[in-house]
N, C-alpha and C. Protein backbone atom coordinates (compact mmCIF):
# COMPACT_ATOMS: atom_id res chain seq x y z
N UNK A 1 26.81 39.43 -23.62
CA UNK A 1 25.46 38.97 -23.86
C UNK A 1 24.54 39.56 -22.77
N UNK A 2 23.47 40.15 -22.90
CA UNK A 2 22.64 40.33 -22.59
C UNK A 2 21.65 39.25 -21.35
N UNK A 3 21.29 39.84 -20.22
CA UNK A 3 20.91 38.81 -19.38
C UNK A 3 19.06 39.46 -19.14
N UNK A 4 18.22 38.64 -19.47
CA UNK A 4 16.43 38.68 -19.17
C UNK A 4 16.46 38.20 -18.95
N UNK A 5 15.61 38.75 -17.61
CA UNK A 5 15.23 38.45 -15.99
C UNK A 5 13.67 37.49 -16.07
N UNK A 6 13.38 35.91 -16.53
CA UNK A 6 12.45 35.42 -16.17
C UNK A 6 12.51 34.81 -14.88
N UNK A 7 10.82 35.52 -14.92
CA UNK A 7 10.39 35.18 -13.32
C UNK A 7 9.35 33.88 -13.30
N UNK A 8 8.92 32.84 -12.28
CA UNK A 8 7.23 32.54 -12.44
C UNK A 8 7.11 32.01 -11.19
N UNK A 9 5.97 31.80 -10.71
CA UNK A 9 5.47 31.11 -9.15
C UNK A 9 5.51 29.68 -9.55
N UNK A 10 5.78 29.45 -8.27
CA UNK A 10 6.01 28.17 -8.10
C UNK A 10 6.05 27.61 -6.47
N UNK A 11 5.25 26.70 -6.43
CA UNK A 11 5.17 26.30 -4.89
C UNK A 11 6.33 26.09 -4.43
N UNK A 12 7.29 26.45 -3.29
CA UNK A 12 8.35 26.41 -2.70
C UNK A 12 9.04 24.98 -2.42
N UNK A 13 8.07 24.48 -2.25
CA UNK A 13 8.85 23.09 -1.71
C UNK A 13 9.12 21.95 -3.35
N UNK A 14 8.06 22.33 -4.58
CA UNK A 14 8.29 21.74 -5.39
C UNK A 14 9.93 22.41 -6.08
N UNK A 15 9.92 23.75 -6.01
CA UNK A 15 11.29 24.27 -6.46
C UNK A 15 12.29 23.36 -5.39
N UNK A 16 12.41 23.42 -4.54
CA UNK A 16 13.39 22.76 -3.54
C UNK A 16 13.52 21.66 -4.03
N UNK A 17 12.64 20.83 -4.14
CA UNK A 17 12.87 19.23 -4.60
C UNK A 17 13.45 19.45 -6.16
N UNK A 18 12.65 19.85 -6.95
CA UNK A 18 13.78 20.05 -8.08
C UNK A 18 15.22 20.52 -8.10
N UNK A 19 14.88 21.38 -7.58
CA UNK A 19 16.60 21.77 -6.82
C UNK A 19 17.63 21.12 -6.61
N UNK A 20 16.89 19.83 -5.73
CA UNK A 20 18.01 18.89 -5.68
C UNK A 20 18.20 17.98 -6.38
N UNK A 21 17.07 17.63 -7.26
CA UNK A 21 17.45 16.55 -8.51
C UNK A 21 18.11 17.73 -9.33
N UNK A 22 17.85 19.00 -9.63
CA UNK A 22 18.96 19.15 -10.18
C UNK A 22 20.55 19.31 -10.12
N UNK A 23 20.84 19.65 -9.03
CA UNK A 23 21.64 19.56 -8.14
C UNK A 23 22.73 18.37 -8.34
N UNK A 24 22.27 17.12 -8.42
CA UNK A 24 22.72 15.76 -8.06
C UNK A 24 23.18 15.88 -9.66
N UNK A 25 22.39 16.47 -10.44
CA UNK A 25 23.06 16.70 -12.42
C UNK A 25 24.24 17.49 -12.30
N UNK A 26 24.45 18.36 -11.34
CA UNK A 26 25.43 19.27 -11.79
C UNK A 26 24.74 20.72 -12.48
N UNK A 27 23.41 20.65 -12.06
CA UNK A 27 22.91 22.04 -12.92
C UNK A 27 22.18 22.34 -11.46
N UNK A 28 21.76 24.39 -11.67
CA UNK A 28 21.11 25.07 -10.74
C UNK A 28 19.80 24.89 -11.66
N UNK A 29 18.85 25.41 -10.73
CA UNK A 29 17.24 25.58 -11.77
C UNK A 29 17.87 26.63 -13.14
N UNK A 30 18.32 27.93 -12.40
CA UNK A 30 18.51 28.69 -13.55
C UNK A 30 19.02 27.78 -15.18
N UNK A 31 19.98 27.25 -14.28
CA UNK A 31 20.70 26.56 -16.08
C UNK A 31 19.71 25.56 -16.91
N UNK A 32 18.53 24.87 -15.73
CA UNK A 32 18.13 24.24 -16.48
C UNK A 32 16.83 24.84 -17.13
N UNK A 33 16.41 25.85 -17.18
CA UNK A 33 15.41 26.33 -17.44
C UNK A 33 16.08 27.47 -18.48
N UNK A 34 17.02 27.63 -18.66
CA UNK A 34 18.06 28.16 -19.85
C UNK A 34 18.24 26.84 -20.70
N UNK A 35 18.65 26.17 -20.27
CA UNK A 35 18.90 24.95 -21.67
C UNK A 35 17.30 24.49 -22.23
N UNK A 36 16.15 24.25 -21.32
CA UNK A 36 15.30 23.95 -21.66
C UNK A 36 14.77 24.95 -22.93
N UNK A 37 14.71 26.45 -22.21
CA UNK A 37 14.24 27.61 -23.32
C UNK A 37 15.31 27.38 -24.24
N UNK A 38 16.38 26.84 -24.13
CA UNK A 38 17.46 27.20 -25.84
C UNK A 38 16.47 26.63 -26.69
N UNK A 39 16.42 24.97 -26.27
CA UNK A 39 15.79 24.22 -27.26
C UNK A 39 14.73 24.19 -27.82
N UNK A 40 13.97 24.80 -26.82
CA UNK A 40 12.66 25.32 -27.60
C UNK A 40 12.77 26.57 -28.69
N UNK A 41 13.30 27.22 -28.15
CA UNK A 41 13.51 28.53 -29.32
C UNK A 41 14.21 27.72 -30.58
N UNK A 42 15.26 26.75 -30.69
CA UNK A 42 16.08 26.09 -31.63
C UNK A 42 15.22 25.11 -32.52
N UNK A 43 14.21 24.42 -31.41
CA UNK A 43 13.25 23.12 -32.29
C UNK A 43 12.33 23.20 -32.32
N UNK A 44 11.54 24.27 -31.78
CA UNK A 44 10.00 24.82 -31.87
C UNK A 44 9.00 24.02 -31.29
N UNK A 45 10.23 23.05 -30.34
CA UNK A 45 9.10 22.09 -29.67
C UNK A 45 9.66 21.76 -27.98
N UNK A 46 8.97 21.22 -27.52
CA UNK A 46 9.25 21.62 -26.10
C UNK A 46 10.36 20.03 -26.28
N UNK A 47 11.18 20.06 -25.08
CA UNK A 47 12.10 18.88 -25.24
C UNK A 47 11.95 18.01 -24.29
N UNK A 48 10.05 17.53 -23.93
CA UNK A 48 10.01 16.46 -23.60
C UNK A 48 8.73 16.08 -23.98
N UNK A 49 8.49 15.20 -24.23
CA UNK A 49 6.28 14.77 -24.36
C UNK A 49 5.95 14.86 -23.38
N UNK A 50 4.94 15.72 -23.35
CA UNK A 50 3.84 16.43 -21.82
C UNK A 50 2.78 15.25 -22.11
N UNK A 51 2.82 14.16 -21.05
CA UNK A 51 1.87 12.95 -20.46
C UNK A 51 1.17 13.04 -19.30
N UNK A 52 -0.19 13.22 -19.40
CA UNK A 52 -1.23 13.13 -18.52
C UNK A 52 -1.27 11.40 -18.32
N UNK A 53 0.00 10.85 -17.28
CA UNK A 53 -0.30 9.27 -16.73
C UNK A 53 -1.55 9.23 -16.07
N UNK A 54 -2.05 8.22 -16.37
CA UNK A 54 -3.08 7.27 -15.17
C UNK A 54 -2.90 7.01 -13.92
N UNK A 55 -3.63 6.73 -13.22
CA UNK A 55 -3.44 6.67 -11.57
C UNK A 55 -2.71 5.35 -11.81
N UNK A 56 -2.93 4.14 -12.33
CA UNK A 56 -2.06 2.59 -12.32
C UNK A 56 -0.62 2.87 -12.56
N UNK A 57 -0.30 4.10 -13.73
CA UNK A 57 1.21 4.28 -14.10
C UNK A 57 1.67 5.35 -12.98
N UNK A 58 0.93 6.03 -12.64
CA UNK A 58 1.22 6.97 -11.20
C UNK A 58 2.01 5.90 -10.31
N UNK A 59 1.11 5.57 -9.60
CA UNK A 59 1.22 4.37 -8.30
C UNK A 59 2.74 3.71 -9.06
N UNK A 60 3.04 3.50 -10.54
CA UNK A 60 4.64 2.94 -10.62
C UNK A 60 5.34 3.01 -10.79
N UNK A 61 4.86 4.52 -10.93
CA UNK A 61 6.03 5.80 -11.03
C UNK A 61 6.81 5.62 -9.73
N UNK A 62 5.57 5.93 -8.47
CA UNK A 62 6.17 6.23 -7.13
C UNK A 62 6.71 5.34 -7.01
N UNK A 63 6.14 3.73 -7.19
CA UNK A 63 7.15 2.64 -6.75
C UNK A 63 8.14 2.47 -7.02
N UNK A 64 8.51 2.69 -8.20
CA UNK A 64 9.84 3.16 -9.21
C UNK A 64 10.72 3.75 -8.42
N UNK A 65 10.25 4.80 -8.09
CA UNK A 65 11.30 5.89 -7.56
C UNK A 65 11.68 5.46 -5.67
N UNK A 66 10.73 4.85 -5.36
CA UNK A 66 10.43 4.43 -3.78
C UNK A 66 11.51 2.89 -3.90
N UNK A 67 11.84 2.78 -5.10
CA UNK A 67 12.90 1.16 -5.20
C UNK A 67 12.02 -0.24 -4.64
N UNK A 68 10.62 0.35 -5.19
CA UNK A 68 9.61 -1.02 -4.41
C UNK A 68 10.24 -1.95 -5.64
N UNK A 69 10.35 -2.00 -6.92
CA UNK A 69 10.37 -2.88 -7.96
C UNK A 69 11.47 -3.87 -8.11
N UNK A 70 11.28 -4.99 -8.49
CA UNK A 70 11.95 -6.07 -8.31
C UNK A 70 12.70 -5.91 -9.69
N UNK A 71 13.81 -6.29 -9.43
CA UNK A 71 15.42 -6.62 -10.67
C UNK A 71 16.21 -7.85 -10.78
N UNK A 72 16.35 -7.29 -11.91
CA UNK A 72 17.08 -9.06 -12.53
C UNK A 72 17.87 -8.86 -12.95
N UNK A 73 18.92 -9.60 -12.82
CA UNK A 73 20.66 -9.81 -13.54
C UNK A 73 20.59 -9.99 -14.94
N UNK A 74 19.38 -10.53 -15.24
CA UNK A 74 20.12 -10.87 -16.69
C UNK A 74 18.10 -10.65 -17.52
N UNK A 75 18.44 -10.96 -18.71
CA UNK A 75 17.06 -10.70 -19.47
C UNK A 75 16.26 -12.19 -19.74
N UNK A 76 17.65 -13.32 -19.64
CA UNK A 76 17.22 -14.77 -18.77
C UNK A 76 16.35 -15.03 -17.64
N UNK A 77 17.14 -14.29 -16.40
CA UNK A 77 15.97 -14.09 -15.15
C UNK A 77 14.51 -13.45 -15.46
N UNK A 78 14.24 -12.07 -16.19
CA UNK A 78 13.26 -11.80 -16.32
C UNK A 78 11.98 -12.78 -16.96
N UNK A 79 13.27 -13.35 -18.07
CA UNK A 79 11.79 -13.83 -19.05
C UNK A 79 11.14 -15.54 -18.19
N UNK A 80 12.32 -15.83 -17.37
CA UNK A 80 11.90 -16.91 -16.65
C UNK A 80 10.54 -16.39 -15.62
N UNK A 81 11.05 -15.56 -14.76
CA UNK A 81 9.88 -14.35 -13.96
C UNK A 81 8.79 -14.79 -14.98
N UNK A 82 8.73 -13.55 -16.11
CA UNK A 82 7.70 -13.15 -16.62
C UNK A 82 6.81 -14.91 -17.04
N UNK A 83 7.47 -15.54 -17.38
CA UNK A 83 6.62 -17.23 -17.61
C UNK A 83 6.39 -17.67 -16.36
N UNK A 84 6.56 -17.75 -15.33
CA UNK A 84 6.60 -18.42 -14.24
C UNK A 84 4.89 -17.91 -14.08
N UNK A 85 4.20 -16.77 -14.52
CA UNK A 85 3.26 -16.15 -14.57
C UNK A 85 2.00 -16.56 -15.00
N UNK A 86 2.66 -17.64 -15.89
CA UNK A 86 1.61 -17.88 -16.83
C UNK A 86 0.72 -18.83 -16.58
């Protein structure tokens, strides 16, 4: 098989950080930017929904990922949480 050479810019430190989330998958950028192009060439659609979030879903994104967000054992605990609200 035949190997084409895609290139594109990209700020250095954002490649690095992807790098290592990809990394932690078991994939290099290359592979994932090969599986990504398969599927597009295969489904004629990109294989994720491109979302312009809000600054409110921003801010819980980061918290999300920062482990600020609070968890519950069971879907009991939550819905007690979520009434305790009211």
């Amino acid at each position: 098989m035949a190997n084409a050479l895609v290139q594109t810019r990209i700020d250095p430190a954002l490649k690095e950080e992807a790098a290592t989330v990809l990394a932690a998958m078991g994939l290099t950028v290359s592979e994932a930017v090969r599986l990504m192009l398969t599927r597009v060439a295969r489904e004629g659609t990109l294989p994720f929904e491109p979302l312009i979030p809000n600054e409110a879903t921003i801010a819980a994104m980061r918290e999300a990922r920062a482990g600020g967000l609070r968890r519950f054992d069971s879907v009991t605990t939550l819905m007690t949480d979520l009434d305790a609200d009211d």
